[in-house]
PDB file of N, CA and C in Angstrom:
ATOM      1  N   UNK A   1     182.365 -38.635  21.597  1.00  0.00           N
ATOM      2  CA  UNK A   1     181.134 -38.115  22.166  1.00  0.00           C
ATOM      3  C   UNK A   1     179.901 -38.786  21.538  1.00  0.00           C
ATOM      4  N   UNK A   2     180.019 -39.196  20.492  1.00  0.00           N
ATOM      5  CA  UNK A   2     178.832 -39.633  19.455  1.00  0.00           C
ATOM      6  C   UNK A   2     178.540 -41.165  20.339  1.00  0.00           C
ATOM      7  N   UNK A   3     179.374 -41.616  20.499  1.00  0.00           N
ATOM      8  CA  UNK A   3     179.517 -43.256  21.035  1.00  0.00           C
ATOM      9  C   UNK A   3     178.509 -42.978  22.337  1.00  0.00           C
ATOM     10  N   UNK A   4     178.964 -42.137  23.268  1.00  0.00           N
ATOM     11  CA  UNK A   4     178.125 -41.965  24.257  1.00  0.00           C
ATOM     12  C   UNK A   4     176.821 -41.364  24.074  1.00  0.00           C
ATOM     13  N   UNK A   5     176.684 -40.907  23.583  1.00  0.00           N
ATOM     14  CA  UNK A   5     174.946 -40.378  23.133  1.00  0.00           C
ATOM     15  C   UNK A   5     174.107 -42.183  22.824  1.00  0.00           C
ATOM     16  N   UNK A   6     175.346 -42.496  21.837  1.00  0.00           N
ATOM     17  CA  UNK A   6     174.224 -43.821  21.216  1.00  0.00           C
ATOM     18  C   UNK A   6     174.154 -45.084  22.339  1.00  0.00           C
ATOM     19  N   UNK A   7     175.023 -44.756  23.187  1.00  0.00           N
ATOM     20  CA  UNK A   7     174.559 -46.010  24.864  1.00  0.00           C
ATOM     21  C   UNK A   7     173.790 -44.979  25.596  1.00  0.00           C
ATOM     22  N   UNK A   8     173.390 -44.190  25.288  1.00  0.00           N
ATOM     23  CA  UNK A   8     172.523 -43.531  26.378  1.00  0.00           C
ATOM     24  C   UNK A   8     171.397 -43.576  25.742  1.00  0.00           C
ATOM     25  N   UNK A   9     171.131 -43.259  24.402  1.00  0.00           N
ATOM     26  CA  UNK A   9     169.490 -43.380  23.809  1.00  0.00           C
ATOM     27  C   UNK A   9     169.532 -44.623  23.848  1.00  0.00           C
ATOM     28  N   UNK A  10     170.293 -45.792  23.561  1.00  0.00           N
ATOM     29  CA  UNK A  10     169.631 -47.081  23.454  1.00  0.00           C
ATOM     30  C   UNK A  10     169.532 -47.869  24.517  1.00  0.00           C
ATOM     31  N   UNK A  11     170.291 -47.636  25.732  1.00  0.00           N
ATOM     32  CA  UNK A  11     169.676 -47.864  27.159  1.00  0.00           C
ATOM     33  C   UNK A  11     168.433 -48.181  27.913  1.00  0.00           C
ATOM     34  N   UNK A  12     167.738 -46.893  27.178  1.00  0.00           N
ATOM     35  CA  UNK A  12     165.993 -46.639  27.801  1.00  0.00           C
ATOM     36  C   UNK A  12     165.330 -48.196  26.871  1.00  0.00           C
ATOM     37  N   UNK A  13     165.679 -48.367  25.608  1.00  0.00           N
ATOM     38  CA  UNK A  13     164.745 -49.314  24.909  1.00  0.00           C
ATOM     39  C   UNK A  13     165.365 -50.926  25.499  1.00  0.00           C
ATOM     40  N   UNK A  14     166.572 -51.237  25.968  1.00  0.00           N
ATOM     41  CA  UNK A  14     167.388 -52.800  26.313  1.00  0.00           C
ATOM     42  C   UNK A  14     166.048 -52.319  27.475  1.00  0.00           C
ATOM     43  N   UNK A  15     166.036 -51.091  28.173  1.00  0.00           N
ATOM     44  CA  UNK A  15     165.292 -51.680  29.241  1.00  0.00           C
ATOM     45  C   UNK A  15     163.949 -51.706  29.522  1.00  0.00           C
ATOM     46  N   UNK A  16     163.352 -51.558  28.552  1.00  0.00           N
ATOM     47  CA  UNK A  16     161.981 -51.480  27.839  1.00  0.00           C
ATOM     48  C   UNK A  16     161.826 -53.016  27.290  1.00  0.00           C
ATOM     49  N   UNK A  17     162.343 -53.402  26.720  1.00  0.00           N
ATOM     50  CA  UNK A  17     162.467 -54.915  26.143  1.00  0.00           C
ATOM     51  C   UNK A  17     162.592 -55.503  27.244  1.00  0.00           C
ATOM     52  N   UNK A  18     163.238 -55.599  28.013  1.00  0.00           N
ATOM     53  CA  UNK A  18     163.631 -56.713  29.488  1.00  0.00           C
ATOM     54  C   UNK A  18     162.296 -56.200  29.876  1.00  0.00           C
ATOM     55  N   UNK A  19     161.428 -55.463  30.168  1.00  0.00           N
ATOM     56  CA  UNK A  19     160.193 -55.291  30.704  1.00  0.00           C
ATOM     57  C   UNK A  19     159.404 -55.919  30.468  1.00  0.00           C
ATOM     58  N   UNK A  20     158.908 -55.682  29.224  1.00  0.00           N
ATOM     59  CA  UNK A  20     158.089 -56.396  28.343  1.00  0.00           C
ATOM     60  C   UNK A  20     157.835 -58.081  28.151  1.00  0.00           C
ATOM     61  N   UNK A  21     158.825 -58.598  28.131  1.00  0.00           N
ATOM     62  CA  UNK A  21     158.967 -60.362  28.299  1.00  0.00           C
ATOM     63  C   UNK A  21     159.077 -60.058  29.585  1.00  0.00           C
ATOM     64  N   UNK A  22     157.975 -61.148  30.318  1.00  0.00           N
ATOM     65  CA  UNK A  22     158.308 -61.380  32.115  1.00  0.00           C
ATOM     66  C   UNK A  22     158.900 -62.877  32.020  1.00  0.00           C
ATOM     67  N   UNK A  23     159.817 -63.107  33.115  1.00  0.00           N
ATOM     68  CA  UNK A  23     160.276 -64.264  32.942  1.00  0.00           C
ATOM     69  C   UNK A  23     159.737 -64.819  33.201  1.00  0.00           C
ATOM     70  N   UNK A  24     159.681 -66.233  33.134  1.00  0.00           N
ATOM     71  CA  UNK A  24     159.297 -67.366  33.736  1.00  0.00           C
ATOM     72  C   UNK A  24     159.463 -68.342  35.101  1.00  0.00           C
ATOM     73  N   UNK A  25     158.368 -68.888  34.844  1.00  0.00           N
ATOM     74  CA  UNK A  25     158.527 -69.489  36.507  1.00  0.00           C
ATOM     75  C   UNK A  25     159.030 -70.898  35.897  1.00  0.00           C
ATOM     76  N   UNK A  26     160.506 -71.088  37.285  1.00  0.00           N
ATOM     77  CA  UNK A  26     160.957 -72.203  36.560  1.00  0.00           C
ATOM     78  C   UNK A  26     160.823 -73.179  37.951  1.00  0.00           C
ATOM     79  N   UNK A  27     161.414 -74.279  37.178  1.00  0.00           N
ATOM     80  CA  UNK A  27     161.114 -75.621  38.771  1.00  0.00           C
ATOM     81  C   UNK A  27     162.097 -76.814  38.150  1.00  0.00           C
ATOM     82  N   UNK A  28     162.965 -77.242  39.289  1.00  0.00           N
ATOM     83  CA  UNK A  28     163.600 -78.288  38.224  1.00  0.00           C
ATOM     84  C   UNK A  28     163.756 -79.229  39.895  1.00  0.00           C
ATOM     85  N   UNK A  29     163.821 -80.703  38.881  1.00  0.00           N
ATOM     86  CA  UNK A  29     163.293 -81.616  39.764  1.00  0.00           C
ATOM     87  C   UNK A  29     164.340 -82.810  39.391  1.00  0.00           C
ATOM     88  N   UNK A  30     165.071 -83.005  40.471  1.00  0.00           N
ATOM     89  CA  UNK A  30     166.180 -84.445  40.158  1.00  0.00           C
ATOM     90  C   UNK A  30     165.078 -85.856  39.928  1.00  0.00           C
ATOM     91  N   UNK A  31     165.490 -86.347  38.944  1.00  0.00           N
ATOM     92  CA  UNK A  31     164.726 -88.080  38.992  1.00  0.00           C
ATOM     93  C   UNK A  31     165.594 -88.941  39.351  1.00  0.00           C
ATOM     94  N   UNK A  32     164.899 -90.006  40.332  1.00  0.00           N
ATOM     95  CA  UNK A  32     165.980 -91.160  40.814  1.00  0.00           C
ATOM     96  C   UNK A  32     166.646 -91.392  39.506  1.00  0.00           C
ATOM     97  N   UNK A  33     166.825 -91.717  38.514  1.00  0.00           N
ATOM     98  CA  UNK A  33     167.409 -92.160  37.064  1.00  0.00           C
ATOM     99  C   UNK A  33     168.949 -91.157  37.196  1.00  0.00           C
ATOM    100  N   UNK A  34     168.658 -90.055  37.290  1.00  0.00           N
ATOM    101  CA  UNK A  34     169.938 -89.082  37.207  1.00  0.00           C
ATOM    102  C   UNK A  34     169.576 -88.316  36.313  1.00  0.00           C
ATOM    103  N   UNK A  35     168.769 -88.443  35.734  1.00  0.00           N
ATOM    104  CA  UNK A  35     168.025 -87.255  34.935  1.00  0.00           C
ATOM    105  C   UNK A  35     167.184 -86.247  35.535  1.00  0.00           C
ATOM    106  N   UNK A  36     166.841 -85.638  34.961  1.00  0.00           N
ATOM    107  CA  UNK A  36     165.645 -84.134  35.502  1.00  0.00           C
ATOM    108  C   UNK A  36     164.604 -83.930  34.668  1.00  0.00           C
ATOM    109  N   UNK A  37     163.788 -83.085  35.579  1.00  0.00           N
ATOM    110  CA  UNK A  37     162.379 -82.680  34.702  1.00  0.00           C
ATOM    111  C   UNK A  37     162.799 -81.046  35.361  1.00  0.00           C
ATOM    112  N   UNK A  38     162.200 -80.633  34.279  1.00  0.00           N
ATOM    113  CA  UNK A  38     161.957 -78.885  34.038  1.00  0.00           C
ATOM    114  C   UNK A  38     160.791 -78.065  33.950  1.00  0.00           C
ATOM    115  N   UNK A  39     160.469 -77.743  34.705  1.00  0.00           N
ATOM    116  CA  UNK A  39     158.988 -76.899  34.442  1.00  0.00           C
ATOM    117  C   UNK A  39     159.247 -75.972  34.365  1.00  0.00           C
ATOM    118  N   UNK A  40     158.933 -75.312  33.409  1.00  0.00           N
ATOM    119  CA  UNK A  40     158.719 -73.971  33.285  1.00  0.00           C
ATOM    120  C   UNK A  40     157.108 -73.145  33.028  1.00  0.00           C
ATOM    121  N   UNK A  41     156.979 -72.098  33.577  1.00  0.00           N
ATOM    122  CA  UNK A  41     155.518 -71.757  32.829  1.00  0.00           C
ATOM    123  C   UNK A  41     155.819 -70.110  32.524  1.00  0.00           C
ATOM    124  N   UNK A  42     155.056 -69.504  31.871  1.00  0.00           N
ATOM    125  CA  UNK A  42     154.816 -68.236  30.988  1.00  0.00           C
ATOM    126  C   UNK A  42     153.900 -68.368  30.640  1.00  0.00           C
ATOM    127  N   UNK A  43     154.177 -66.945  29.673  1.00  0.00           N
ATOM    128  CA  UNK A  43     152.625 -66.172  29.164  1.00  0.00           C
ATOM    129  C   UNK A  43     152.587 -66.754  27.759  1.00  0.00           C
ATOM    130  N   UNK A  44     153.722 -67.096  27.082  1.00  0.00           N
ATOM    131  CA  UNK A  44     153.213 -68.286  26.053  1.00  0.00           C
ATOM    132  C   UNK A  44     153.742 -69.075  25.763  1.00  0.00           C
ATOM    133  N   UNK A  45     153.391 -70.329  25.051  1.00  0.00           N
ATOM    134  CA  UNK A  45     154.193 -71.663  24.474  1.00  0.00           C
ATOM    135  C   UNK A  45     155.841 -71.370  24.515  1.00  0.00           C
ATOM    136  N   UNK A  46     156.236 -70.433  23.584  1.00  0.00           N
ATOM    137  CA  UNK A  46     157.741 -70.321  23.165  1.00  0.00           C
ATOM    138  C   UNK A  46     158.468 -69.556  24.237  1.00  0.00           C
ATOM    139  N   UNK A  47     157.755 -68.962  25.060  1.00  0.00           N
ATOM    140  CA  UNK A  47     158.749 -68.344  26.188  1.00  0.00           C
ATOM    141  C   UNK A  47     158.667 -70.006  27.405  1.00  0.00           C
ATOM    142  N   UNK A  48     157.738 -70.576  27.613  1.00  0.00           N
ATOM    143  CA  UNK A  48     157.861 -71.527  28.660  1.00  0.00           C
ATOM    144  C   UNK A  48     158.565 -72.555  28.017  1.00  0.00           C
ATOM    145  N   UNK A  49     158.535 -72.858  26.578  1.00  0.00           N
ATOM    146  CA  UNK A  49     159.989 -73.585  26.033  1.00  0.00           C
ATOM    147  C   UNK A  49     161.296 -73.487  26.684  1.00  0.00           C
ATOM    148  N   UNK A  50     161.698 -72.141  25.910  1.00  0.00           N
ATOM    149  CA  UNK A  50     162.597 -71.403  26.153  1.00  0.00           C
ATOM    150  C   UNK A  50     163.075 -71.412  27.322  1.00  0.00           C
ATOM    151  N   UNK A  51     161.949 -71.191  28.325  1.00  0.00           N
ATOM    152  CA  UNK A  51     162.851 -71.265  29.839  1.00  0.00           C
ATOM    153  C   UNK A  51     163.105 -72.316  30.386  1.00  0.00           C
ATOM    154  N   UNK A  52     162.727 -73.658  29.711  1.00  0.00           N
ATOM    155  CA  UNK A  52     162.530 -75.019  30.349  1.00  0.00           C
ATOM    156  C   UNK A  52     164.331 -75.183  29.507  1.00  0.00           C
ATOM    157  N   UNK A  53     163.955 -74.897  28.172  1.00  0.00           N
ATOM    158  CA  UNK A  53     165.353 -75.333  27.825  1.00  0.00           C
ATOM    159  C   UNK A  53     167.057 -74.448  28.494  1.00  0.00           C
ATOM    160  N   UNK A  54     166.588 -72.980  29.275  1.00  0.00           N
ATOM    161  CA  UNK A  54     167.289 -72.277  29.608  1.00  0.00           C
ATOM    162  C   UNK A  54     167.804 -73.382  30.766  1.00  0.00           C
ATOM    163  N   UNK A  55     166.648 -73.903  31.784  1.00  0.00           N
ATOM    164  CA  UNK A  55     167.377 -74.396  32.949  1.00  0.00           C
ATOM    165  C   UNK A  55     167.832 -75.476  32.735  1.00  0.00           C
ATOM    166  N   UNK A  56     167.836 -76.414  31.270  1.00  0.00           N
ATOM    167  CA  UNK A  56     168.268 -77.438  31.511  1.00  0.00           C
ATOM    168  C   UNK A  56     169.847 -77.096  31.048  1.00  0.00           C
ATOM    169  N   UNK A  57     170.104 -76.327  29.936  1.00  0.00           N
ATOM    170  CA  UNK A  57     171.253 -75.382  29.746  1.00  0.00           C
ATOM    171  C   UNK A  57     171.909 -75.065  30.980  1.00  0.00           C
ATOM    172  N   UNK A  58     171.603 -74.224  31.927  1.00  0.00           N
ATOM    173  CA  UNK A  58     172.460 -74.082  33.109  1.00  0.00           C
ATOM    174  C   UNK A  58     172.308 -74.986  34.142  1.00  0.00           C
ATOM    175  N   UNK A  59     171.616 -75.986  34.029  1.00  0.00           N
ATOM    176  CA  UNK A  59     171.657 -76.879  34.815  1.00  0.00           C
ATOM    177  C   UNK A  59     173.331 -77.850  34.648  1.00  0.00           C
ATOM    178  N   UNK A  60     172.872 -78.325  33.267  1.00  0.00           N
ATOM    179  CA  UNK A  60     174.070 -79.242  33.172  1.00  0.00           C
ATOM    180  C   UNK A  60     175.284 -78.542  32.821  1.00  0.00           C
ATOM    181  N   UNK A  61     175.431 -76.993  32.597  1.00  0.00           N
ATOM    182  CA  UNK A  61     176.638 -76.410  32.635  1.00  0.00           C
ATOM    183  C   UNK A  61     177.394 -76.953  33.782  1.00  0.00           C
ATOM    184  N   UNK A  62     176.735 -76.085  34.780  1.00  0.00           N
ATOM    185  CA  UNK A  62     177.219 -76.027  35.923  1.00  0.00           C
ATOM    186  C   UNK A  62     177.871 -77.337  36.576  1.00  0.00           C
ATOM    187  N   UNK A  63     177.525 -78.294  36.131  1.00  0.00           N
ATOM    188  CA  UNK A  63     178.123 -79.612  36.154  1.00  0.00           C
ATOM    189  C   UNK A  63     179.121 -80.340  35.171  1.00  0.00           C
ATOM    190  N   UNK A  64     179.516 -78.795  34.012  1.00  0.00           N
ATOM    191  CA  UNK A  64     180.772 -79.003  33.042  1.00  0.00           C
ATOM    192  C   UNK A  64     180.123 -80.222  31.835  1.00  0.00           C
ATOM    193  N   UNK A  65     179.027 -80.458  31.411  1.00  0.00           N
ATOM    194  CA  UNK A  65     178.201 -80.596  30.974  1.00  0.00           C
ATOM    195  C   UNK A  65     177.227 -80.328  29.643  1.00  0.00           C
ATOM    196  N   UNK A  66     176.778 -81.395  28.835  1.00  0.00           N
ATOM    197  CA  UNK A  66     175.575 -80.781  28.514  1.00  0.00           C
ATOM    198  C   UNK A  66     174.607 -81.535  28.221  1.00  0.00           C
ATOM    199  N   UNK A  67     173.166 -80.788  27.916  1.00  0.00           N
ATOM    200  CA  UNK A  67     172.433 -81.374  28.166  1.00  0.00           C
ATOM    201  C   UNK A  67     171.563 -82.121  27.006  1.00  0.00           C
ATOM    202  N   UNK A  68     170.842 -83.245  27.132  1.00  0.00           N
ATOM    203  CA  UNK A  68     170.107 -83.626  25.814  1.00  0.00           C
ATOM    204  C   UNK A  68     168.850 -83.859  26.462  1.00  0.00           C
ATOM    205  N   UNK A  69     168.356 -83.815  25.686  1.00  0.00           N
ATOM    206  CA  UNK A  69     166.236 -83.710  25.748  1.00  0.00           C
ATOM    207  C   UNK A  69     166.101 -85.195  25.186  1.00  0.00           C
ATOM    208  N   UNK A  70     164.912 -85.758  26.900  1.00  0.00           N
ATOM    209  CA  UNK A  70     164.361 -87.030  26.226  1.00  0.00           C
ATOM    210  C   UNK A  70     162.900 -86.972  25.637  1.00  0.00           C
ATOM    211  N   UNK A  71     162.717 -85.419  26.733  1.00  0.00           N
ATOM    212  CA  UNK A  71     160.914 -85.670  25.886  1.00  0.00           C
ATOM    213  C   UNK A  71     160.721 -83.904  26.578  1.00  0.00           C
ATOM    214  N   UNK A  72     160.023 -83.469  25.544  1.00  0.00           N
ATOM    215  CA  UNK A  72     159.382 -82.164  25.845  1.00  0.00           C
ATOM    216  C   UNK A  72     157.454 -82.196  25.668  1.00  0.00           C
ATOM    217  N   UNK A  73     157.240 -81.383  26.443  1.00  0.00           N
ATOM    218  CA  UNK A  73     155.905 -81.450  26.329  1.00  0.00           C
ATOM    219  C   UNK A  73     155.031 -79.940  27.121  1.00  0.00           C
ATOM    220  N   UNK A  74     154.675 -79.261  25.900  1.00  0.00           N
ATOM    221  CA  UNK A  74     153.963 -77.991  26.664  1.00  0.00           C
ATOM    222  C   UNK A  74     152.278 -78.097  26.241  1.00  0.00           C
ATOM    223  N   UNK A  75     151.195 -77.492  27.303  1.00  0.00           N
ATOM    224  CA  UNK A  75     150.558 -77.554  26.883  1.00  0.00           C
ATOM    225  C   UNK A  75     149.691 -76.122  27.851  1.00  0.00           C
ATOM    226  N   UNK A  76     148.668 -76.392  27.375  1.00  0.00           N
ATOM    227  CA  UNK A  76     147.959 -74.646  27.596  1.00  0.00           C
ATOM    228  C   UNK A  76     147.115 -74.926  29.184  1.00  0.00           C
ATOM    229  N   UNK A  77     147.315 -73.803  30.181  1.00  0.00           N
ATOM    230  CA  UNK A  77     146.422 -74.152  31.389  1.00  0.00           C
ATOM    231  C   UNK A  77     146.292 -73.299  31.856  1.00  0.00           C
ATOM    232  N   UNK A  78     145.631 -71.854  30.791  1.00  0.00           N
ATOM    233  CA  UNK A  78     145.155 -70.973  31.189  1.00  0.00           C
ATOM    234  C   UNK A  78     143.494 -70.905  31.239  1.00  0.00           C
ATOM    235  N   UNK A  79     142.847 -69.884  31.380  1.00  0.00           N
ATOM    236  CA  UNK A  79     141.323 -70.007  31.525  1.00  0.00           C
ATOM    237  C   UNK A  79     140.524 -70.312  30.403  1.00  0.00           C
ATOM    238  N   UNK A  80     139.895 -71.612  30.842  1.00  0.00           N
ATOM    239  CA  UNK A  80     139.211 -71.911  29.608  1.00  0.00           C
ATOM    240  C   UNK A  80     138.209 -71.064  28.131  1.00  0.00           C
ATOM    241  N   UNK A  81     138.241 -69.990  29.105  1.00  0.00           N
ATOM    242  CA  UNK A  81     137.388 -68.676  28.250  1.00  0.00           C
ATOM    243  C   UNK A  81     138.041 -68.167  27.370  1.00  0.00           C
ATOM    244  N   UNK A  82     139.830 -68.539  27.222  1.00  0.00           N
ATOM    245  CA  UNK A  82     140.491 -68.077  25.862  1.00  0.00           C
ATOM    246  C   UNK A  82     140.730 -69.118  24.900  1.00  0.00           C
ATOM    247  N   UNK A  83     139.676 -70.449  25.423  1.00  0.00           N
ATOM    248  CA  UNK A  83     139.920 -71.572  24.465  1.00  0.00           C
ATOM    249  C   UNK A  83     138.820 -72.184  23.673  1.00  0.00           C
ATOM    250  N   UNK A  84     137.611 -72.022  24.999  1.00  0.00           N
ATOM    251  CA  UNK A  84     136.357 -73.024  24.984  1.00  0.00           C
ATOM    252  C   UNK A  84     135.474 -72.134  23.992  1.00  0.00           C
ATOM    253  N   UNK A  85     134.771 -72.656  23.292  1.00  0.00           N
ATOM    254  CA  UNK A  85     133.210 -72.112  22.792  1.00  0.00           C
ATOM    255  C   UNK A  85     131.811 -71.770  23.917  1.00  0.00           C
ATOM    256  N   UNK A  86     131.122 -71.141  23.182  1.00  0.00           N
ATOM    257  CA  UNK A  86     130.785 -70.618  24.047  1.00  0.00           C
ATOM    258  C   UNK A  86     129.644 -71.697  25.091  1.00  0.00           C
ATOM    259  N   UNK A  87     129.173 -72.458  24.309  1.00  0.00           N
ATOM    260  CA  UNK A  87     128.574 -73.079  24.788  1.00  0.00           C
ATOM    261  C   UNK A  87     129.331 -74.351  25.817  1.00  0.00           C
ATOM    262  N   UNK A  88     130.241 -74.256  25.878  1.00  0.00           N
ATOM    263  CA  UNK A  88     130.838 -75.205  26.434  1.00  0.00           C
ATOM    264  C   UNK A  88     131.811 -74.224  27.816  1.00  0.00           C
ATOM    265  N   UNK A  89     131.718 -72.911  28.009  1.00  0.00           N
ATOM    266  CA  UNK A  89     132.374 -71.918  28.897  1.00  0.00           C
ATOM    267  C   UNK A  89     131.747 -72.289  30.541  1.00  0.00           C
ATOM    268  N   UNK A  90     130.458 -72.484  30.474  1.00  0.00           N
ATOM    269  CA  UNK A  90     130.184 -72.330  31.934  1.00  0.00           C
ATOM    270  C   UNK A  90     131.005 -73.954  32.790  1.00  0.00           C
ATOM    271  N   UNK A  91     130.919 -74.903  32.115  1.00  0.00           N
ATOM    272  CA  UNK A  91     131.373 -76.112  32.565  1.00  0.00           C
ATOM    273  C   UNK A  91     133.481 -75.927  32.389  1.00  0.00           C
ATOM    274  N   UNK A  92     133.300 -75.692  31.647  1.00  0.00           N
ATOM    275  CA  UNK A  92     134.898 -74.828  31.364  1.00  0.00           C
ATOM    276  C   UNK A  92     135.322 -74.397  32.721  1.00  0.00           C
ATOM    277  N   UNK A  93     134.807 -73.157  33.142  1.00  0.00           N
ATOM    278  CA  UNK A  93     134.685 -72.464  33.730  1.00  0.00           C
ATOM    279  C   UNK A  93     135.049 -72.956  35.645  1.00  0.00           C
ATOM    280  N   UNK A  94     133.783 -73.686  35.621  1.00  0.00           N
ATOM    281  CA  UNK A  94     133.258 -74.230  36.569  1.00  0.00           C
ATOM    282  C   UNK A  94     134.469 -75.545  37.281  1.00  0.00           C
ATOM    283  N   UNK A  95     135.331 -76.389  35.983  1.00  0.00           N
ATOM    284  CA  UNK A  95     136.401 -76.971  36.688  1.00  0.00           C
ATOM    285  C   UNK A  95     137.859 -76.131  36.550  1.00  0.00           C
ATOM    286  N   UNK A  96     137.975 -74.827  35.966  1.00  0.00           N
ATOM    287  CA  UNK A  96     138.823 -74.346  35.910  1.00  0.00           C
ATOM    288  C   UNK A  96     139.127 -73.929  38.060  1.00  0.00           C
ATOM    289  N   UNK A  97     138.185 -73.727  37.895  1.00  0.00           N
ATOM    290  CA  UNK A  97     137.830 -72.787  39.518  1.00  0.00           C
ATOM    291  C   UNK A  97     138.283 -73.735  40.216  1.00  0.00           C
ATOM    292  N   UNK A  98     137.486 -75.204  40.307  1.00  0.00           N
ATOM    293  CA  UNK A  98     137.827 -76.516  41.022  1.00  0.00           C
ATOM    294  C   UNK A  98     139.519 -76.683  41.049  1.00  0.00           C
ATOM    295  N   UNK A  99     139.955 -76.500  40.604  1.00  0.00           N
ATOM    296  CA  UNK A  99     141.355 -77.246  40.441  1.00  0.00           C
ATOM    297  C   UNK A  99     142.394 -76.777  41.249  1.00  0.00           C
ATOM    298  N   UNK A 100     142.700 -77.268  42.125  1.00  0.00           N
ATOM    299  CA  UNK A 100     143.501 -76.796  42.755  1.00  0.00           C
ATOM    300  C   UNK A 100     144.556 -76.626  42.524  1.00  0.00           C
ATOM    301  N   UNK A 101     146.126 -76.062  42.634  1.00  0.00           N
ATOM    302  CA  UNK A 101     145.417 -74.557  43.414  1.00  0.00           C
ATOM    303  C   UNK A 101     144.592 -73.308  42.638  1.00  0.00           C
ATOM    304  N   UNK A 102     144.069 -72.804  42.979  1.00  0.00           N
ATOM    305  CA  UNK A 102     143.274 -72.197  41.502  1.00  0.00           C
ATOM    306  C   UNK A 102     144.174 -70.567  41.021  1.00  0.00           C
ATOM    307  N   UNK A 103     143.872 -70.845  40.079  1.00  0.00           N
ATOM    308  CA  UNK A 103     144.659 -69.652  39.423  1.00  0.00           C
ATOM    309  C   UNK A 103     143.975 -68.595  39.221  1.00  0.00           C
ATOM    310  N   UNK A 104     145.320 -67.476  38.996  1.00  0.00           N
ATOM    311  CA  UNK A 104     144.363 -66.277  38.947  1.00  0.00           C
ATOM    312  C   UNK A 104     144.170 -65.944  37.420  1.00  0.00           C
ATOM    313  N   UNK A 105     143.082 -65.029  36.716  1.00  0.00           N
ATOM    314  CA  UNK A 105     142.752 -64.782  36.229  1.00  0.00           C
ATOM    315  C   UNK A 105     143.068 -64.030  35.261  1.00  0.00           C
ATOM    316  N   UNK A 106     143.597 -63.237  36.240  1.00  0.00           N
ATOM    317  CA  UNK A 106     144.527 -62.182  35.227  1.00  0.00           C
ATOM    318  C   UNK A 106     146.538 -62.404  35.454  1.00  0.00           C
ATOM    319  N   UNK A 107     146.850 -63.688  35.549  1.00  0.00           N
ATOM    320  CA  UNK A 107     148.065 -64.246  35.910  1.00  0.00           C
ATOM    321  C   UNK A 107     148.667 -64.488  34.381  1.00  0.00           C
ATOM    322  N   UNK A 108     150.108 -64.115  34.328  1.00  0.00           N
ATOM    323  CA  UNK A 108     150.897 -64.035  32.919  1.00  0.00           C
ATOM    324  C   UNK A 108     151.466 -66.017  32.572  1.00  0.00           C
ATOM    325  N   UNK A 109     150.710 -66.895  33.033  1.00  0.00           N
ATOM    326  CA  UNK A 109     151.431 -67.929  33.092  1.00  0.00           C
ATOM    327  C   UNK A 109     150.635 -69.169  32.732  1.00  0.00           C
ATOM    328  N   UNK A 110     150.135 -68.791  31.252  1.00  0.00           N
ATOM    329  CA  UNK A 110     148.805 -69.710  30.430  1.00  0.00           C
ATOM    330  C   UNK A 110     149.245 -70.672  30.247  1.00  0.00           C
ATOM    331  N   UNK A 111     150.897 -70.919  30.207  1.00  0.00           N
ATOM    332  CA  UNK A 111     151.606 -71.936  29.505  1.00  0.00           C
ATOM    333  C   UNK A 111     152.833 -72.601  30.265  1.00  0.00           C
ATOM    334  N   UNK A 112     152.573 -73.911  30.126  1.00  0.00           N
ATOM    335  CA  UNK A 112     153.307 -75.290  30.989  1.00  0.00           C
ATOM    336  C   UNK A 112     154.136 -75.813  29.795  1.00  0.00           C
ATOM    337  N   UNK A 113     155.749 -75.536  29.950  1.00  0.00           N
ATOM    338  CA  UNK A 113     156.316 -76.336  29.076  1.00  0.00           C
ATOM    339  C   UNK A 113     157.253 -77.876  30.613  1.00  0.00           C
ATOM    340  N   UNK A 114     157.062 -78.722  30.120  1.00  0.00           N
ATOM    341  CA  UNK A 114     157.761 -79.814  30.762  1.00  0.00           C
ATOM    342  C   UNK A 114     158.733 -80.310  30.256  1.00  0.00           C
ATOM    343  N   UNK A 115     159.946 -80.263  30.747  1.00  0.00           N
ATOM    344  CA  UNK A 115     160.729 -80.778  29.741  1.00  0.00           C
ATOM    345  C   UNK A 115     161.976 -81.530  30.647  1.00  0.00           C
ATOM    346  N   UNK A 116     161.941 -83.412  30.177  1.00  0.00           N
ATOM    347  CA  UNK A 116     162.570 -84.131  30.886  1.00  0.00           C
ATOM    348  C   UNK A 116     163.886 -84.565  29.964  1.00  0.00           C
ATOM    349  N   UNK A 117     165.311 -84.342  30.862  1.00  0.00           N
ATOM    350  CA  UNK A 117     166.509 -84.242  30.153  1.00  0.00           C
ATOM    351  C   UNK A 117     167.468 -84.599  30.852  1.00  0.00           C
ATOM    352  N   UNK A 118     168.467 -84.891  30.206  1.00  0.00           N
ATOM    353  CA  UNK A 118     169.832 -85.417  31.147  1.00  0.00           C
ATOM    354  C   UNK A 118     170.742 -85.338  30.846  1.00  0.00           C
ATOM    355  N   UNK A 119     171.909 -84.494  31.738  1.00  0.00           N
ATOM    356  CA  UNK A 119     173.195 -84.162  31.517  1.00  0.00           C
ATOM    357  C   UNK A 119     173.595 -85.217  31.397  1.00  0.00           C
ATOM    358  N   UNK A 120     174.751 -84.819  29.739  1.00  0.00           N
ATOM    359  CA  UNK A 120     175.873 -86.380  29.189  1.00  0.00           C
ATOM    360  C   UNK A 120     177.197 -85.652  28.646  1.00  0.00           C
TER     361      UNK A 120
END
């Protein structure tokens, strides 16, 4: 009886945690070479890692496989107002808007990890 009490209180928190981290948006892209690129983006650096390295992981599983990294590269492309000074915000600002497609504002996905790799 004890066993079942302790999967039932700790239930509510596994699914409290899976809440809390949103996944990531992933994108994976064949290169004429036979290699791939991985995009991933999130709400920060180490989760859009993470998911870039997740798909290259099930990427080359699935092909009995695995995978090695030729080049990783994340970098920040959220609103310049959580980066810029202040004096430098309105021009910030002003090509953040320009860029197509434009992003939203209050969107969980500040962070671009790229990551180009190839199942061996």
């Amino acid at each position: 009886m004890r066993h079942k009490n302790a999967c039932v209180l700790s239930l509510p928190l596994l699914l409290l945690a899976a809440c809390t981290t949103p996944p990531a948006s992933l994108n994976l892209m064949p290169l004429e070479d036979g290699s791939y690129r991985g995009l991933a983006v999130a709400a920060n650096e180490t989760q859009a890692l993470r998911g870039s390295l997740r798909l290259a992981e099930s990427t080359c599983l699935e092909r009995q496989l695995r995978h090695a990294v030729i080049r990783a590269d994340t970098r920040f492309r959220g609103p310049p107002l959580r980066t810029a000074e202040r004096r430098d915000l309105a021009a910030g600002l002003a090509t953040y808007v320009n860029t197509p497609p434009f992003p939203w504002l209050d969107a969980n996905d500040d962070y671009e990890a790229d990551l180009h790799f190839k199942c061996v």
